[in-house]
Protein backbone atom coordinates (compact mmCIF):
# COMPACT_ATOMS: atom_id res chain seq x y z
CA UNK A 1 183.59 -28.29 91.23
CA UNK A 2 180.48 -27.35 93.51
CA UNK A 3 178.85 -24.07 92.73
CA UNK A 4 176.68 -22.53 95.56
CA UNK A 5 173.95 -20.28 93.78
CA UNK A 6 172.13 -17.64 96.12
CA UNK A 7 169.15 -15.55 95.12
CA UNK A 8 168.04 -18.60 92.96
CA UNK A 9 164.40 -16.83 92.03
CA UNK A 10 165.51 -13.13 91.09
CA UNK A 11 165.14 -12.90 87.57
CA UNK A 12 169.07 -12.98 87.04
CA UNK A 13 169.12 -16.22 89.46
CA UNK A 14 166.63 -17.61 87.86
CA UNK A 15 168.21 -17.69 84.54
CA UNK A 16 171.85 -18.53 86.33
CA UNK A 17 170.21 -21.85 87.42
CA UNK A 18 170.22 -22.28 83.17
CA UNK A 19 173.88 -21.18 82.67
CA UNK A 20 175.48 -22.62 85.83
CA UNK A 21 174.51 -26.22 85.85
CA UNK A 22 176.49 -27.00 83.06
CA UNK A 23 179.70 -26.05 85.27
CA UNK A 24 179.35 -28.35 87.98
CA UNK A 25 177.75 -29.25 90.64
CA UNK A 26 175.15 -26.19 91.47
CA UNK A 27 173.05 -25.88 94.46
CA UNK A 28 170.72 -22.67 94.55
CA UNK A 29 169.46 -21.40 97.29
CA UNK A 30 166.62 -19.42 97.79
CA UNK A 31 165.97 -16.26 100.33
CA UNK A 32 164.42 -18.61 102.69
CA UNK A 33 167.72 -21.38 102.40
CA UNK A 34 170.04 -18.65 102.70
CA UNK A 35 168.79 -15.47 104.60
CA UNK A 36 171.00 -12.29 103.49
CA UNK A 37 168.54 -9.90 105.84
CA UNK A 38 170.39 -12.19 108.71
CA UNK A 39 173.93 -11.61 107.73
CA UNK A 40 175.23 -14.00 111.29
CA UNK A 41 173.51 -17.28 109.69
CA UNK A 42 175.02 -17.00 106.81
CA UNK A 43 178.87 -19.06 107.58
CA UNK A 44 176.52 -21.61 108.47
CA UNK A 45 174.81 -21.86 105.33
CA UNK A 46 178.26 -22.16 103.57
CA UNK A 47 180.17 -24.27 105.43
CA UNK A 48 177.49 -26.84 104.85
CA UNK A 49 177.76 -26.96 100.83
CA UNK A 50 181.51 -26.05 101.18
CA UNK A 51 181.44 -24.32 97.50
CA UNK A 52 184.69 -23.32 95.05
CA UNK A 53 182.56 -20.86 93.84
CA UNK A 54 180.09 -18.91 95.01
CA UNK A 55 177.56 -16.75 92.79
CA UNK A 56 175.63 -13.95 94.50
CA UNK A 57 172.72 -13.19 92.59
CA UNK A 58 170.34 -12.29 96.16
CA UNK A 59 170.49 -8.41 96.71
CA UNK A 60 167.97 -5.86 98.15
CA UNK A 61 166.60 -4.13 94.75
CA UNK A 62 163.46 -2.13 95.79
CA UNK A 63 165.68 1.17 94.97
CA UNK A 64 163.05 3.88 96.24
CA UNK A 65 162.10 1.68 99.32
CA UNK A 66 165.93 1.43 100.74
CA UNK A 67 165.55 5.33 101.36
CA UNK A 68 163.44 4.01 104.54
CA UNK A 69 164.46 0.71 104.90
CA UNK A 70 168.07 1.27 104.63
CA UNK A 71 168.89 -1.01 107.63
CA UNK A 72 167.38 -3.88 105.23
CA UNK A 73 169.45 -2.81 102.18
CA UNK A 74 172.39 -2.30 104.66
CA UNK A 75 172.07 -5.99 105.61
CA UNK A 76 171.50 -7.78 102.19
CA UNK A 77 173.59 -5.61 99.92
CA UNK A 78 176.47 -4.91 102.16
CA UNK A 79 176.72 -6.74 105.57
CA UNK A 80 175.84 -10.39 104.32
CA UNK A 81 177.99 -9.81 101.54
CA UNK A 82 181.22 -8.61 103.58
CA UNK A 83 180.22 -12.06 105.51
CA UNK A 84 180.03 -14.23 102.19
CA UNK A 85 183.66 -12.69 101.00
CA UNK A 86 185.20 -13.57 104.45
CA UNK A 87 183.94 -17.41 104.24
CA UNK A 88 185.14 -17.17 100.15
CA UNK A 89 189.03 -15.61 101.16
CA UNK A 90 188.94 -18.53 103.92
CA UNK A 91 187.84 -21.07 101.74
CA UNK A 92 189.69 -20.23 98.50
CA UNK A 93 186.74 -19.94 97.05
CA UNK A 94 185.46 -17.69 94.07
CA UNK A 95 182.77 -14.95 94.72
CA UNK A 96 180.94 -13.94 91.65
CA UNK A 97 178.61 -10.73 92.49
CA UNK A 98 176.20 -8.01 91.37
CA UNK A 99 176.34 -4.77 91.26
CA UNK A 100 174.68 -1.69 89.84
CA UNK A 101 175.11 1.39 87.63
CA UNK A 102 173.89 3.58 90.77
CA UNK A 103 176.90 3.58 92.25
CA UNK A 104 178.02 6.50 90.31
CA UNK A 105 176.14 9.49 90.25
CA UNK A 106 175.68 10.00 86.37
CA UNK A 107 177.47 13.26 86.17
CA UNK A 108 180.01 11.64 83.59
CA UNK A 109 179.50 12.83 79.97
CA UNK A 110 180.65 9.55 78.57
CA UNK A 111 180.56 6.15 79.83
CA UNK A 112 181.23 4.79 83.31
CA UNK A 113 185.02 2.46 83.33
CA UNK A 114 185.03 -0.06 85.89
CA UNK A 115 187.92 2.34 87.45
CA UNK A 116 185.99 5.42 87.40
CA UNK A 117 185.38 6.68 91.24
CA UNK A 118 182.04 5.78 92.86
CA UNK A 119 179.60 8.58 94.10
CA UNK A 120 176.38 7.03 94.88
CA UNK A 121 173.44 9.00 94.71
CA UNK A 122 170.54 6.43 96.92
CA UNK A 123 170.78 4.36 99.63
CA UNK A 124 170.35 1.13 97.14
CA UNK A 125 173.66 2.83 95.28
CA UNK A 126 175.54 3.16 98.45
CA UNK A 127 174.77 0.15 100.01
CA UNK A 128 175.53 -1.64 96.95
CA UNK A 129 179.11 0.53 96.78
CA UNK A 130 179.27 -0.37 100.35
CA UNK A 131 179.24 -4.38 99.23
CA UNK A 132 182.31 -4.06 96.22
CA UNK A 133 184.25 -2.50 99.14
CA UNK A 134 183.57 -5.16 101.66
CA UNK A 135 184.38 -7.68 99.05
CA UNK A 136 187.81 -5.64 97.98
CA UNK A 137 188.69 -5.75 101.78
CA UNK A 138 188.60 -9.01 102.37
CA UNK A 139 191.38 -10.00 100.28
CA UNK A 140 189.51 -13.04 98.27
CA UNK A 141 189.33 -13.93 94.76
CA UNK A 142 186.10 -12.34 93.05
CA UNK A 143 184.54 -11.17 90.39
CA UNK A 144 182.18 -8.11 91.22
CA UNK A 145 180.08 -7.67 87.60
CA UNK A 146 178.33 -4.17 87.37
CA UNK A 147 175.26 -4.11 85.31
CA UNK A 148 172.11 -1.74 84.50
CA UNK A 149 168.14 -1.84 84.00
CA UNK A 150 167.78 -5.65 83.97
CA UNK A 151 164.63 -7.13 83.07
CA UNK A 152 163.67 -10.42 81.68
CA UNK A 153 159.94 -12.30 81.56
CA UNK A 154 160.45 -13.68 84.99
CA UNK A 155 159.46 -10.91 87.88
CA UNK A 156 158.86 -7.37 88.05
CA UNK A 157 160.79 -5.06 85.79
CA UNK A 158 160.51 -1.86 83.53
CA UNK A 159 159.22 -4.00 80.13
CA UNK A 160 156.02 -5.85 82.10
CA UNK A 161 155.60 -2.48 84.04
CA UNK A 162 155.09 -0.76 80.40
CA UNK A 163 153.25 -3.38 78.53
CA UNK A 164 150.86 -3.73 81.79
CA UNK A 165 150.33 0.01 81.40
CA UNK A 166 149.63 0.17 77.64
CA UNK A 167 147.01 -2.29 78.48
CA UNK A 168 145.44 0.11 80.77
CA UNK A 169 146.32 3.12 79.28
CA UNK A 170 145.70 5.70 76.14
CA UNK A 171 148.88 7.77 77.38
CA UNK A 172 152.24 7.59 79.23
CA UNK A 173 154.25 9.75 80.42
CA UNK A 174 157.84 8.28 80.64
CA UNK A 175 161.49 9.80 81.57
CA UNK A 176 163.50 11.11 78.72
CA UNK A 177 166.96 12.37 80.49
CA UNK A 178 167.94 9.10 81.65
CA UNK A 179 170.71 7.51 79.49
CA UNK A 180 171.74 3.57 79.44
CA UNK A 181 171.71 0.10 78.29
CA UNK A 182 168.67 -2.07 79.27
CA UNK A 183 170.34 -5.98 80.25
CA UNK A 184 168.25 -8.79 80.08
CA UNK A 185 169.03 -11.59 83.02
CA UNK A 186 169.37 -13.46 80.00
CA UNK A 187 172.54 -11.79 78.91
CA UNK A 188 173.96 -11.72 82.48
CA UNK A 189 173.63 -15.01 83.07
CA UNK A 190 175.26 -16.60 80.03
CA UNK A 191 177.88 -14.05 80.22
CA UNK A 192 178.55 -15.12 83.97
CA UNK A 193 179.40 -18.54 82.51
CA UNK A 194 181.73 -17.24 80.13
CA UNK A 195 183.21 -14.64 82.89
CA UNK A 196 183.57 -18.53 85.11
CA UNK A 197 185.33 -20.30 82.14
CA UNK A 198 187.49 -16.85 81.52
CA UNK A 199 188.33 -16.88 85.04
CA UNK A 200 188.89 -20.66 85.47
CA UNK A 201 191.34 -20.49 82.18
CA UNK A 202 193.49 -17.39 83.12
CA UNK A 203 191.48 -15.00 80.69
CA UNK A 204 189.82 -13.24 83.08
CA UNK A 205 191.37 -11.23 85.98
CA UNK A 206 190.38 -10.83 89.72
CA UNK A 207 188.50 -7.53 89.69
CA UNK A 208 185.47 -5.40 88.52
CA UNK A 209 183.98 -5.71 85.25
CA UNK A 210 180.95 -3.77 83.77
CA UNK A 211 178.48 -6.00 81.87
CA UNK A 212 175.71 -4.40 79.94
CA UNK A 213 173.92 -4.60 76.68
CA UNK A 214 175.90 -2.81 73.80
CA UNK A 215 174.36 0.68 72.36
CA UNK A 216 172.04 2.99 74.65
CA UNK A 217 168.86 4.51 74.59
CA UNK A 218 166.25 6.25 77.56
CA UNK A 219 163.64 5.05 79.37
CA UNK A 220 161.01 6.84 76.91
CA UNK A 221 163.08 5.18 74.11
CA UNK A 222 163.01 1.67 75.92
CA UNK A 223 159.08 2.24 76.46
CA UNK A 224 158.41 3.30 72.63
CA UNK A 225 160.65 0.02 71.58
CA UNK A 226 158.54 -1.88 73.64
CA UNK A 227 155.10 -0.58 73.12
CA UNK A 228 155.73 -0.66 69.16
CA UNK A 229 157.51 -4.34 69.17
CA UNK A 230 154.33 -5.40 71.37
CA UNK A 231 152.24 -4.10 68.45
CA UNK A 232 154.03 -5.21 65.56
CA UNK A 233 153.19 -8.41 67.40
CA UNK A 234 149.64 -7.95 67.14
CA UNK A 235 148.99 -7.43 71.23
CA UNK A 236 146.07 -5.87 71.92
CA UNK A 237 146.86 -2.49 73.87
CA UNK A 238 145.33 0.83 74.49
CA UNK A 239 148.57 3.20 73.72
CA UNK A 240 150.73 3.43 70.97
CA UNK A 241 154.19 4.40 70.83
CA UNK A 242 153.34 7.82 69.48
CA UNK A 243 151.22 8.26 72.63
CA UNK A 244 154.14 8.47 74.88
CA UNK A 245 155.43 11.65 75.94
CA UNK A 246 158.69 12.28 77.20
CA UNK A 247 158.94 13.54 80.80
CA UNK A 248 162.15 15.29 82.47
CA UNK A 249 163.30 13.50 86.17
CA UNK A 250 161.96 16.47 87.81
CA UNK A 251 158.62 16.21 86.22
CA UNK A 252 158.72 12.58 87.73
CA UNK A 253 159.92 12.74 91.21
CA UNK A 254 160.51 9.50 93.36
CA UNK A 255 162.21 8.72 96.72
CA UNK A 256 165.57 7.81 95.74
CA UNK A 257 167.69 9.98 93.13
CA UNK A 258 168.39 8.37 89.82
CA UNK A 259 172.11 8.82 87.50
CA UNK A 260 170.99 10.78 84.75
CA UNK A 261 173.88 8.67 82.76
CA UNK A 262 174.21 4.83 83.87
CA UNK A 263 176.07 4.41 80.54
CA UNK A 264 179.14 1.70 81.36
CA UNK A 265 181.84 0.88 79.33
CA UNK A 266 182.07 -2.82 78.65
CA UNK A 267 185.29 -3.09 77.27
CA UNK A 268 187.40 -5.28 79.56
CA UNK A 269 185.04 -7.57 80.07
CA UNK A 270 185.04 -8.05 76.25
CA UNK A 271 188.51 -7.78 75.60
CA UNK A 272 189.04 -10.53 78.38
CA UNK A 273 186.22 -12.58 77.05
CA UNK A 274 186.61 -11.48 73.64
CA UNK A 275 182.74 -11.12 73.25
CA UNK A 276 181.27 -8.86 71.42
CA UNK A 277 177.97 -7.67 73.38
CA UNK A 278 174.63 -7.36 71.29
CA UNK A 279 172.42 -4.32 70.98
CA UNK A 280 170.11 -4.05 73.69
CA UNK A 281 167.17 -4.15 71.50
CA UNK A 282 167.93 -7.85 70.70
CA UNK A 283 167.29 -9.31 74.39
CA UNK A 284 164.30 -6.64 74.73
CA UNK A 285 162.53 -7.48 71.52
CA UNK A 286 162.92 -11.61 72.64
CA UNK A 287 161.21 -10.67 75.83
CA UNK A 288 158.46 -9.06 74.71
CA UNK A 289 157.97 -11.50 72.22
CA UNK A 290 158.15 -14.30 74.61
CA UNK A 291 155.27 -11.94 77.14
CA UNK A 292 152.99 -11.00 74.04
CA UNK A 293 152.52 -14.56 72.64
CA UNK A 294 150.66 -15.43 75.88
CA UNK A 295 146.65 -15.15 75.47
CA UNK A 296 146.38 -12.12 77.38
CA UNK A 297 147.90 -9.84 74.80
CA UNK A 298 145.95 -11.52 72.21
CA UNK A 299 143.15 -9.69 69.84
């Protein structure tokens, strides 16, 4: 079985490369090998590794950018990947892809079911909407996996944004009206192998699954976790989590609206795997673990 990986040094590719190469044979491509801005080279790409399955971890992710680059987003979230279904229905192939929590537009009281109707609120959230449909319509076999506030030690994300600033900082000023689960690329990767097994032995379904750390919390409660972990840890930093004050949206405005709820509801994806996700403290307090033991945190 031949497994083409693209997006190979996002932090979720980068930890696929870990996951997938027990499977079969991988090949990962990187932005350069397989160019999703240029959705017309793309059959080319494919037909030469002629893959069974094909994982799409490459998407356009700079969320507040897309607002004026939406022709960008357009062709990396939604036109390359209405290309890559096409080649996957002709091919028989599998498509495993991304998605995000911003393509609903929070208003929900309770969590978000894979089934629950889209209303994006950004130009990253449609576009992204804009590549489950493309995928849909083209009538191949897939596996579109919806996920939320990834980080991991590899790239730029919300947990090095926060440790960077407590370094720097006495204060910070974080939003408190935001509601989800933070996902390491950690957890999305080895469940992506299980979700390939599943899939492989009949257990899981064609479709769209929602795959997120268990439990929620804010982005001022993700902050404090962090900040406080980081010092229990002995890091030298400037803040404490006491310091941090909780901010409304409003008081924080950015390009690109955010779901005040990006809560989603794992359960089919567990049933069919019959996983039980862990708290999303448990990936969060690895990671900064794994970022503080490095000598720049060091007293």
């Amino acid at each position: 079985m031949k497994i083409l990986l693209l997006g190979k040094t996002g932090q979720v590719g980068n930890e696929l490369q870990r996951t997938l190469l027990p499977q079969g044979e991988l090949i990962a491509l990187d932005r350069i090998q397989a160019n999703l801005e240029k959705p017309a080279t793309l059959r080319g790409v494919l037909e030469a590794h002629s893959p069974d399955i094909i994982v799409n971890a490459a998407a356009y992710t700079a969320v507040d950018k897309a607002e004026t680059n939406a022709s960008s987003a357009r062709a990396i979230n939604a036109e390359s990947v209405a290309e890559i279904a096409k080649y996957a229905k002709a091919r028989g192939a599998l498509l495993v892809h991304y998605s995000t929590d911003y393509v609903f537009d929070g208003a929900k009281t309770a969590p978000y079911t894979p089934s629950d109707t889209p209303n994006p609120l950004s130009v990253y959230g449609h576009t992204k909407r804009q590549g489950e449909e493309a995928i849909i319509a083209s009538g191949c076999q897939f596996l579109i996996l919806r996920t939320s506030w990834v980080f991991s030690a590899h790239g730029s994300n919300f947990v090095k944004t926060i440790l960077r600033l407590a370094k720097e900082r006495e204060t910070l000023n974080i939003v408190a009206d935001q509601h989800g689960a933070p996902t390491s690329a950690e957890l999305i990767a080895d469940v992506t192998a299980l979700a390939i097994a599943g899939y492989r032995h009949g257990l899981c379904k064609r479709g769209i699954y929602h795959l997120t750390a268990a439990g929620q919390t804010t982005w001022h409660g993700l902050a404090c976790h962090i900040v406080a972990r980081a010092a229990a840890n002995g890091a030298r930093l400037r803040t404490t989590a006491e310091k941090i004050q909780r901010i409304p949206t409003d008081a924080y405005p950015l390009p690109a609206p955010r779901p005040k709820n990006s809560r989603l509801d794992t359960t089919a994806l567990s049933n069919a795997l019959l996983l039980q996700f862990p708290n999303w403290t448990v990936h969060v307090n690895r990671t900064v673990d794994q970022l503080t033991t490095s000598l720049e945190y060091s007293a």
